[in-house]
C-alpha atoms as a PDB file:
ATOM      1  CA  UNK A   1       0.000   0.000   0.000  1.00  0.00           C
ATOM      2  CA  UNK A   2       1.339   3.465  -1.073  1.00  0.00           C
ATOM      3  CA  UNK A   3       1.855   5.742   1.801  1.00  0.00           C
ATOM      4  CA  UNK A   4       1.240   9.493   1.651  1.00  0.00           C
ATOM      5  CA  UNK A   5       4.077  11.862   3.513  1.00  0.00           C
ATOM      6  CA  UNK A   6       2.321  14.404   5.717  1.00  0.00           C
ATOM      7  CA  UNK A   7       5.193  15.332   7.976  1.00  0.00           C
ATOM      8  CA  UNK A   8       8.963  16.274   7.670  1.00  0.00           C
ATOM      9  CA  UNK A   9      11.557  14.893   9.680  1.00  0.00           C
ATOM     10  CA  UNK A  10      11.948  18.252  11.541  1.00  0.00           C
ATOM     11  CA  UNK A  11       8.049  18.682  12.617  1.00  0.00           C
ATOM     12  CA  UNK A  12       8.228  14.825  13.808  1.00  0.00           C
ATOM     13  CA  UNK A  13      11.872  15.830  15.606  1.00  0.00           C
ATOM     14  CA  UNK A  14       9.869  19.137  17.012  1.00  0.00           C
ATOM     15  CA  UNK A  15       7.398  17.295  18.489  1.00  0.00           C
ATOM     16  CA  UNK A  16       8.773  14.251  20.102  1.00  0.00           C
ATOM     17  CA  UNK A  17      11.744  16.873  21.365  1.00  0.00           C
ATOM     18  CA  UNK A  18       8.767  19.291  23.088  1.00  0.00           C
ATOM     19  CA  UNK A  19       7.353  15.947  25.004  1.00  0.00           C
ATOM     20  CA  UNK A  20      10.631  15.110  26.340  1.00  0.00           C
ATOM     21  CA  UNK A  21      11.343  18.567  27.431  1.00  0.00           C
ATOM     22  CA  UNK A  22       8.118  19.131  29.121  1.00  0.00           C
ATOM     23  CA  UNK A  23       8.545  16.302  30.715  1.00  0.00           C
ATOM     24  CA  UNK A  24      11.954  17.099  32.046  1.00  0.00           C
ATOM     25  CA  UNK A  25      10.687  20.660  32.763  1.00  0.00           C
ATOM     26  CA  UNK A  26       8.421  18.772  35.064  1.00  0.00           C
ATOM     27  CA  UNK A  27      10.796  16.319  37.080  1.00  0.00           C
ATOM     28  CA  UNK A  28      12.947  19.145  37.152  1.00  0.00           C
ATOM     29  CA  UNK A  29      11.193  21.561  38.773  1.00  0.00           C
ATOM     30  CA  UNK A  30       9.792  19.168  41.217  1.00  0.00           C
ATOM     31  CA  UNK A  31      12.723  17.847  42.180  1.00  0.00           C
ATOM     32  CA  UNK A  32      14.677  21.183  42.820  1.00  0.00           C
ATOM     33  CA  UNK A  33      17.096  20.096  39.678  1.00  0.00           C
ATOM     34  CA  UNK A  34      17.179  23.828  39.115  1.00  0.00           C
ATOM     35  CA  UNK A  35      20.398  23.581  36.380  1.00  0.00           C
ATOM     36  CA  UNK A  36      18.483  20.944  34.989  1.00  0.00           C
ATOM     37  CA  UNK A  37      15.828  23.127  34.467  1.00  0.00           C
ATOM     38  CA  UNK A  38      17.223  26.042  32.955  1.00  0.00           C
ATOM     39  CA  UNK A  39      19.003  24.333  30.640  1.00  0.00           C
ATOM     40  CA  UNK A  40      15.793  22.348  28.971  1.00  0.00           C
ATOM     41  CA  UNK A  41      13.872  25.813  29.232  1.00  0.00           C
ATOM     42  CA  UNK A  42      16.491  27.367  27.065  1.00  0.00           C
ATOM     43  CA  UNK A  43      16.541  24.510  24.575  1.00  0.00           C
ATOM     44  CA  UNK A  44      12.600  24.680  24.570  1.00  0.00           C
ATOM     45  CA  UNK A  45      13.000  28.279  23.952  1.00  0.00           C
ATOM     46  CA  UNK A  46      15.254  27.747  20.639  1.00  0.00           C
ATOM     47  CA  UNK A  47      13.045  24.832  19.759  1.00  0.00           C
ATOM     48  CA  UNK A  48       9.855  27.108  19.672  1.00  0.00           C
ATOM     49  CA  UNK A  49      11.883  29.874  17.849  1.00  0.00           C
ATOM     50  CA  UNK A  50      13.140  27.242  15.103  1.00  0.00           C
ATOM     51  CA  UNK A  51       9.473  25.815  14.886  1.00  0.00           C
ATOM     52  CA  UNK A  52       8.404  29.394  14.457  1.00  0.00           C
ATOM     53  CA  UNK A  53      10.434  29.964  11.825  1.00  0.00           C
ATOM     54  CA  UNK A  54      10.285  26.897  10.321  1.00  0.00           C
ATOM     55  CA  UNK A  55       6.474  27.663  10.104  1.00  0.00           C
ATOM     56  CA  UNK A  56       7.498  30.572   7.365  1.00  0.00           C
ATOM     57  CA  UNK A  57      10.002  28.488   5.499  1.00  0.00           C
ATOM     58  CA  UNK A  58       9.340  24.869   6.023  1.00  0.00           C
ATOM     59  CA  UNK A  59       6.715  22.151   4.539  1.00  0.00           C
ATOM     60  CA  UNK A  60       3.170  23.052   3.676  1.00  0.00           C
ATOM     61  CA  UNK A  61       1.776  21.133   6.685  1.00  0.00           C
ATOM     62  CA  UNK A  62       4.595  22.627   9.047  1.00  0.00           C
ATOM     63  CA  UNK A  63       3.894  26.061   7.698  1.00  0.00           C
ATOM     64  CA  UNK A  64       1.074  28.329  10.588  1.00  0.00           C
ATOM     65  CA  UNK A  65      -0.904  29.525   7.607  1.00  0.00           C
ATOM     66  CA  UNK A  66      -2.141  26.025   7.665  1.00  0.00           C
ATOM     67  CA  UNK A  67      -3.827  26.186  11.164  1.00  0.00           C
ATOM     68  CA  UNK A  68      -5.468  28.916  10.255  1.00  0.00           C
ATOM     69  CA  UNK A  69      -9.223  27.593  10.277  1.00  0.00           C
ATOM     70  CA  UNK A  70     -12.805  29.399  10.204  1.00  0.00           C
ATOM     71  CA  UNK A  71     -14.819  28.696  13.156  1.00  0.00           C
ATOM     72  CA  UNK A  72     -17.400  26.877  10.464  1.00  0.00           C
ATOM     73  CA  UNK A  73     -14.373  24.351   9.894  1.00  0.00           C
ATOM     74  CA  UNK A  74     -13.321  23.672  13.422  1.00  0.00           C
ATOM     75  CA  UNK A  75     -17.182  23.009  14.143  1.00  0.00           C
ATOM     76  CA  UNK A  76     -16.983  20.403  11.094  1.00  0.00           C
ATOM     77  CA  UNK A  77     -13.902  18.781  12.554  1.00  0.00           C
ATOM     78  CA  UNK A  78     -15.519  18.315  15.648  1.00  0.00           C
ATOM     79  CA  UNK A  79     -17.846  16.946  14.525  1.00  0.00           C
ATOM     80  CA  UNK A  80     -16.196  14.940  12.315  1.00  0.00           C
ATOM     81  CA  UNK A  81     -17.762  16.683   8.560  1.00  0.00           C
ATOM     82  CA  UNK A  82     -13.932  17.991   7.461  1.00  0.00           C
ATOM     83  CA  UNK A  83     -13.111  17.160   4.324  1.00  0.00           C
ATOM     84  CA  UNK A  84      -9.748  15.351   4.965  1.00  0.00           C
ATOM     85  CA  UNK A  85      -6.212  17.016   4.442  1.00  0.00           C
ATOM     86  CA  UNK A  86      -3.034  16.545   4.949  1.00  0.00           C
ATOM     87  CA  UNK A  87      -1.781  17.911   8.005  1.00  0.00           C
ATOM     88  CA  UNK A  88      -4.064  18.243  10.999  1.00  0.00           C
ATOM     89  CA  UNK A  89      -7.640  19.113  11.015  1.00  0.00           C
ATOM     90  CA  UNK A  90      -9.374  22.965  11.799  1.00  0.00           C
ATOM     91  CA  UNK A  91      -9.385  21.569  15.545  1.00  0.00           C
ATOM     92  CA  UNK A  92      -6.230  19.793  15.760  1.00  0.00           C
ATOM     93  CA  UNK A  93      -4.469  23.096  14.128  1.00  0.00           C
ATOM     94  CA  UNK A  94      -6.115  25.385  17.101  1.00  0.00           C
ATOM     95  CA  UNK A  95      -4.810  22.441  19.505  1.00  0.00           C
ATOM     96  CA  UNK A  96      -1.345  23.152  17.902  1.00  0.00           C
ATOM     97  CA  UNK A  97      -1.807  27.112  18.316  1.00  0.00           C
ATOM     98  CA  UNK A  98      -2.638  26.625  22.260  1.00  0.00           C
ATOM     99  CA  UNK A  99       0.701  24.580  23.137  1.00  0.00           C
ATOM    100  CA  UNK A 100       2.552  26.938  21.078  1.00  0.00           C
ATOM    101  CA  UNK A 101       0.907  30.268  22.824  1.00  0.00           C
ATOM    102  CA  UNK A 102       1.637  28.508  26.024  1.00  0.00           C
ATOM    103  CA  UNK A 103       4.738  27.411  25.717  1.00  0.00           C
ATOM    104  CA  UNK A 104       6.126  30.329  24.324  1.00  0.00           C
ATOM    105  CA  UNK A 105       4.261  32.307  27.591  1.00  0.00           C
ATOM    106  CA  UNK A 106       6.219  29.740  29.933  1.00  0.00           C
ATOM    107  CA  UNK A 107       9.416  30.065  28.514  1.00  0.00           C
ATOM    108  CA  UNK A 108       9.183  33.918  28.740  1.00  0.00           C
ATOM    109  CA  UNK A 109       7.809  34.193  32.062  1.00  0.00           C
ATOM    110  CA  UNK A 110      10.776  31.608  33.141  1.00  0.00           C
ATOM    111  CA  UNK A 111      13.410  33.905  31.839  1.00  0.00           C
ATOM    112  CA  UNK A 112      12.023  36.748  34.175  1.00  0.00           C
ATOM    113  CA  UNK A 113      11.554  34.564  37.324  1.00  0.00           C
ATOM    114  CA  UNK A 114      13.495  34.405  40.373  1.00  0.00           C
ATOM    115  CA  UNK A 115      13.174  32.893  44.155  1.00  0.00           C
ATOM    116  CA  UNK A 116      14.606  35.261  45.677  1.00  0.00           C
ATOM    117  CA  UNK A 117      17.646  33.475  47.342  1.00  0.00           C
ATOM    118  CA  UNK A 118      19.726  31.492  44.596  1.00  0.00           C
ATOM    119  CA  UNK A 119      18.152  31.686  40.883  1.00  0.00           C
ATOM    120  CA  UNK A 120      17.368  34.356  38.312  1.00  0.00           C
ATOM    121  CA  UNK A 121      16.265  34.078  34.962  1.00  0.00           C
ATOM    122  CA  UNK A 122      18.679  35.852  32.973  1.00  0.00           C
ATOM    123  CA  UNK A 123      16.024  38.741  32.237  1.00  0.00           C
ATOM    124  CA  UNK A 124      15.428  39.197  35.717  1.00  0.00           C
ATOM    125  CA  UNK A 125      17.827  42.040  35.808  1.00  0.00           C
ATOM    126  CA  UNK A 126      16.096  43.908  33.100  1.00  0.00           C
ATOM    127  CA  UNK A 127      13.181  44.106  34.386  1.00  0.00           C
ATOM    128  CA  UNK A 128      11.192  45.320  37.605  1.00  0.00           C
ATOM    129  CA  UNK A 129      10.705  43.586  41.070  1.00  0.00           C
ATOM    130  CA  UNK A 130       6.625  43.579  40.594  1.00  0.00           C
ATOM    131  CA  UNK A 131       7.475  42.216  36.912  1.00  0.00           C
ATOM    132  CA  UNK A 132       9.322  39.490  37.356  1.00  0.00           C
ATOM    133  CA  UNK A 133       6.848  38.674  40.556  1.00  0.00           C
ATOM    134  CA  UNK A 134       3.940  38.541  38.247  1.00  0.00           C
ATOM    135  CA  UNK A 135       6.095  36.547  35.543  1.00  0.00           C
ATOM    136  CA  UNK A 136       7.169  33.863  38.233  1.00  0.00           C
ATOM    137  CA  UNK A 137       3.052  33.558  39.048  1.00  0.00           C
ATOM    138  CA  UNK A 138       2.067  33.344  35.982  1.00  0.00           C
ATOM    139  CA  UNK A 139       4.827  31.009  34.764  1.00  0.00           C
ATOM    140  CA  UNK A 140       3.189  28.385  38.223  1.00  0.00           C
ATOM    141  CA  UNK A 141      -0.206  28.914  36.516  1.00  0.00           C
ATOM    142  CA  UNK A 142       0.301  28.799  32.433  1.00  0.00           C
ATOM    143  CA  UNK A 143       2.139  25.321  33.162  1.00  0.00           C
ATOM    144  CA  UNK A 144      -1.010  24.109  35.125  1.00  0.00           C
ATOM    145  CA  UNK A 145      -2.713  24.881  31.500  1.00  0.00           C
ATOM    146  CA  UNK A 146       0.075  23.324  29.701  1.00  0.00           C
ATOM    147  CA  UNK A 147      -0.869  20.236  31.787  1.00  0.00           C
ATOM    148  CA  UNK A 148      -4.755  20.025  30.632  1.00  0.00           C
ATOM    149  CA  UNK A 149      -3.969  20.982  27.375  1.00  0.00           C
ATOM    150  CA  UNK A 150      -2.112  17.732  27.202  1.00  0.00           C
ATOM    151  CA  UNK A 151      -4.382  15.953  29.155  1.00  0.00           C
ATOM    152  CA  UNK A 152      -6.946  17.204  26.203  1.00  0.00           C
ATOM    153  CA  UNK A 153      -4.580  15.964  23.660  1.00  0.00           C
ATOM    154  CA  UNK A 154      -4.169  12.509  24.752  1.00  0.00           C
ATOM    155  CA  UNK A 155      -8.086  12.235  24.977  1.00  0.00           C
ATOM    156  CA  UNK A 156      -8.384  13.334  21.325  1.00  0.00           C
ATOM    157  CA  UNK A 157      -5.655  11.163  20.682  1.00  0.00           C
ATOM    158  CA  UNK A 158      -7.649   8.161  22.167  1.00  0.00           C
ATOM    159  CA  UNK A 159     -11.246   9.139  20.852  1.00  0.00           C
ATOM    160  CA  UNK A 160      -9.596   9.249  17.010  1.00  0.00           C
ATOM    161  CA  UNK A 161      -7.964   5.893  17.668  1.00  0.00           C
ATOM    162  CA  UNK A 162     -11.495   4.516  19.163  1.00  0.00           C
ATOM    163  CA  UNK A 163     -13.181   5.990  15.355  1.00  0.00           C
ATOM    164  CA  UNK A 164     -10.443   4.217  13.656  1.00  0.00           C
ATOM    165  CA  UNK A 165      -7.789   6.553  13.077  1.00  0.00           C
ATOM    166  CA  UNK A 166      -4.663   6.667  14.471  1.00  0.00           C
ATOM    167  CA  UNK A 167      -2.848  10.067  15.213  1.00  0.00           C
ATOM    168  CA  UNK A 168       0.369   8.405  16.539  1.00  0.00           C
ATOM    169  CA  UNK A 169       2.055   6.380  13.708  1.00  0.00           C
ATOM    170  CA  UNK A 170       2.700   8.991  11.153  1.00  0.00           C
ATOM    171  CA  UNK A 171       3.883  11.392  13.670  1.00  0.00           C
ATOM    172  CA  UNK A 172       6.699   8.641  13.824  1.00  0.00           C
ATOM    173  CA  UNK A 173       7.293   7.942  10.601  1.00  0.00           C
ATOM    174  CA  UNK A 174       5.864  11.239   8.781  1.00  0.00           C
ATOM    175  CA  UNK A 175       3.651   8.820   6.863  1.00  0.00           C
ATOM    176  CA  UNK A 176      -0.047   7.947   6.477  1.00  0.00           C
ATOM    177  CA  UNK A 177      -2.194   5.817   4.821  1.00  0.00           C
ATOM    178  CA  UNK A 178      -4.566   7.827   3.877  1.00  0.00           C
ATOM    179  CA  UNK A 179      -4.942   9.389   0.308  1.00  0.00           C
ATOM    180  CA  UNK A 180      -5.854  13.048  -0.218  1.00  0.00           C
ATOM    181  CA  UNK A 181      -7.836  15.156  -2.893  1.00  0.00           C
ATOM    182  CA  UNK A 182      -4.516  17.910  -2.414  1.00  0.00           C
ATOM    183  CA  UNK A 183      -1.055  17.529  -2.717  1.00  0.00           C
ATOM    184  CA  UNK A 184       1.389  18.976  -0.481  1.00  0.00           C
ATOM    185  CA  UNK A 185       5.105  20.497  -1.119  1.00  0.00           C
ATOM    186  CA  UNK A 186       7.664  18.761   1.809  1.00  0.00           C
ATOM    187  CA  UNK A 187      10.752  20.165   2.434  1.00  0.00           C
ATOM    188  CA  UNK A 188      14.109  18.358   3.765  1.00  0.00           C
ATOM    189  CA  UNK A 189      13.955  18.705   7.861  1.00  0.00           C
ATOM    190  CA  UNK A 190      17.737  19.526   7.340  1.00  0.00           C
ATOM    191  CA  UNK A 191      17.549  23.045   7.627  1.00  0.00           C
ATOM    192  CA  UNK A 192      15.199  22.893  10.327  1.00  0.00           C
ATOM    193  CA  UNK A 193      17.550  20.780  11.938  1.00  0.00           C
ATOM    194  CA  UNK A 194      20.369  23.089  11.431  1.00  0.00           C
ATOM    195  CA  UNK A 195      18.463  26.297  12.508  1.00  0.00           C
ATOM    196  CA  UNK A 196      17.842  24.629  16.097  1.00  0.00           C
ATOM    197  CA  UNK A 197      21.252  23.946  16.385  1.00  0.00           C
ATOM    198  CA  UNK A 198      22.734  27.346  15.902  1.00  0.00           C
ATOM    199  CA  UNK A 199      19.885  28.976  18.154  1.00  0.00           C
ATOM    200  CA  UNK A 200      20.514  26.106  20.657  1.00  0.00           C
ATOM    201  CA  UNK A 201      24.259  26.571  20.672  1.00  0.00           C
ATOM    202  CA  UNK A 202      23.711  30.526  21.313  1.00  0.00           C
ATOM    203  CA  UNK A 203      21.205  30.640  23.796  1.00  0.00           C
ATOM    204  CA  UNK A 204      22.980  28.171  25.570  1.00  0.00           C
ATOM    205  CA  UNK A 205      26.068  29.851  25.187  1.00  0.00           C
ATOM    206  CA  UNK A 206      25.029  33.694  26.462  1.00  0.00           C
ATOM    207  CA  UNK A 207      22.486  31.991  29.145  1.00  0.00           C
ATOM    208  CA  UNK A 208      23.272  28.720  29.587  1.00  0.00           C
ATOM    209  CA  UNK A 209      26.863  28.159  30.432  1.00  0.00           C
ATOM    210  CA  UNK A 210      26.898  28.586  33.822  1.00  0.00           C
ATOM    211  CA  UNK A 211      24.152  25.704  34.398  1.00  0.00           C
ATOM    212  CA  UNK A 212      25.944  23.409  31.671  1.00  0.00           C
ATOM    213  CA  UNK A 213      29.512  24.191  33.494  1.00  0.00           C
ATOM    214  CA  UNK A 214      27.403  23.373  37.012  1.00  0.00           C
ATOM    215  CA  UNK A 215      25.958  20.063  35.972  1.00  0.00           C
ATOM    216  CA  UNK A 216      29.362  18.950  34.093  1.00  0.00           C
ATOM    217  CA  UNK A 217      31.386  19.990  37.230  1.00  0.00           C
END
């Protein structure tokens, strides 16, 4: 059976790379593994700048134009009346547009946070006392969204599977089954790939060093 490409190596990469780093994110904080922490918030940070960009440059289903949906379509997709597409549906795409707005809001509000006794993001500095008090609040409460937004995802992720299709699989290998109407234009993940690495490599290198040199030490 001929398989249709829906996803580049880079979105697949992008994805799998945000779970693990959430999840570390997670332990991290937790478990006081503060170094820990700063460094997978600042490789979060260049991930979710590459995937922005990479939303501009990249594949047609990796590019935000294409979770841009009407209301009338993400009422159809609920209900389950979309004509299929590559890429994901008008609901999965607004699903995709809430992790991104939060994540983005977390990693911001982290780089303004402090406790006061023995860690500052590296903004901290620039900004004001009351600032970076509301930033370390709201970065507590936006992850407490992050949390049922993936709790949401993981039901959708089940109640497709129960109807018969399965969201999983070609977020592995980039591949589905199904045929479409509309063809799409993939690009190599490559560059995405590369970008990442550069943006990882500086951020980590003007804010990072100090935790990498900790945990290496």
């Amino acid at each position: 059976m001929q398989k249709t490409q829906v996803w580049d190596g880079f979105i697949r990469f992008f994805h799998w790379s945000m779970v693990a780093l959430v999840a570390t994110l997670y332990y991290s904080a937790e478990n006081s593994l503060m170094e820990v922490h700063f460094v997978a918030g600042f490789t979060l940070l260049a991930l979710l700048a590459t995937r922005i960009i990479w939303g501009i440059i990249g594949s047609d289903t990796a590019k935000l134009s294409a979770l841009l949906h009407s209301p009338k379509s993400t009422i159809a997709a609920i209900k389950g009346q979309q004509q299929a597409k590559p890429g994901h549906n008008a609901a999965g795409s607004y699903m995709v547009i809430a992790f991104l707005i939060l994540l983005i809001s977390q990693a911001v509000t982290g780089l303004m946070t402090t406790d006061d006794i023995m860690y500052d993001g590296p903004l901290v500095a620039m900004v004001s006392s009351d600032l970076s008090s509301l930033a370390g609040s709201l970065h507590h409460q936006i992850f407490d969204l992050i949390l049922i937004a993936i709790a949401l995802h993981i039901a959708a992720i089940v109640i497709y599977k129960l109807k018969g299709k399965a969201l999983v699989p070609p977020m592995i290998t980039g591949k589905t089954a199904e045929s479409y109407e509309q063809s799409v234009k993939m690009k190599s993940g490559w560059l995405g790939f590369a970008i990442f690495a550069v943006l990882t490599t500086a951020i980590l290198y003007v804010w990072g060093a100090e935790s990498i040199s900790t945990l290496i030490g």
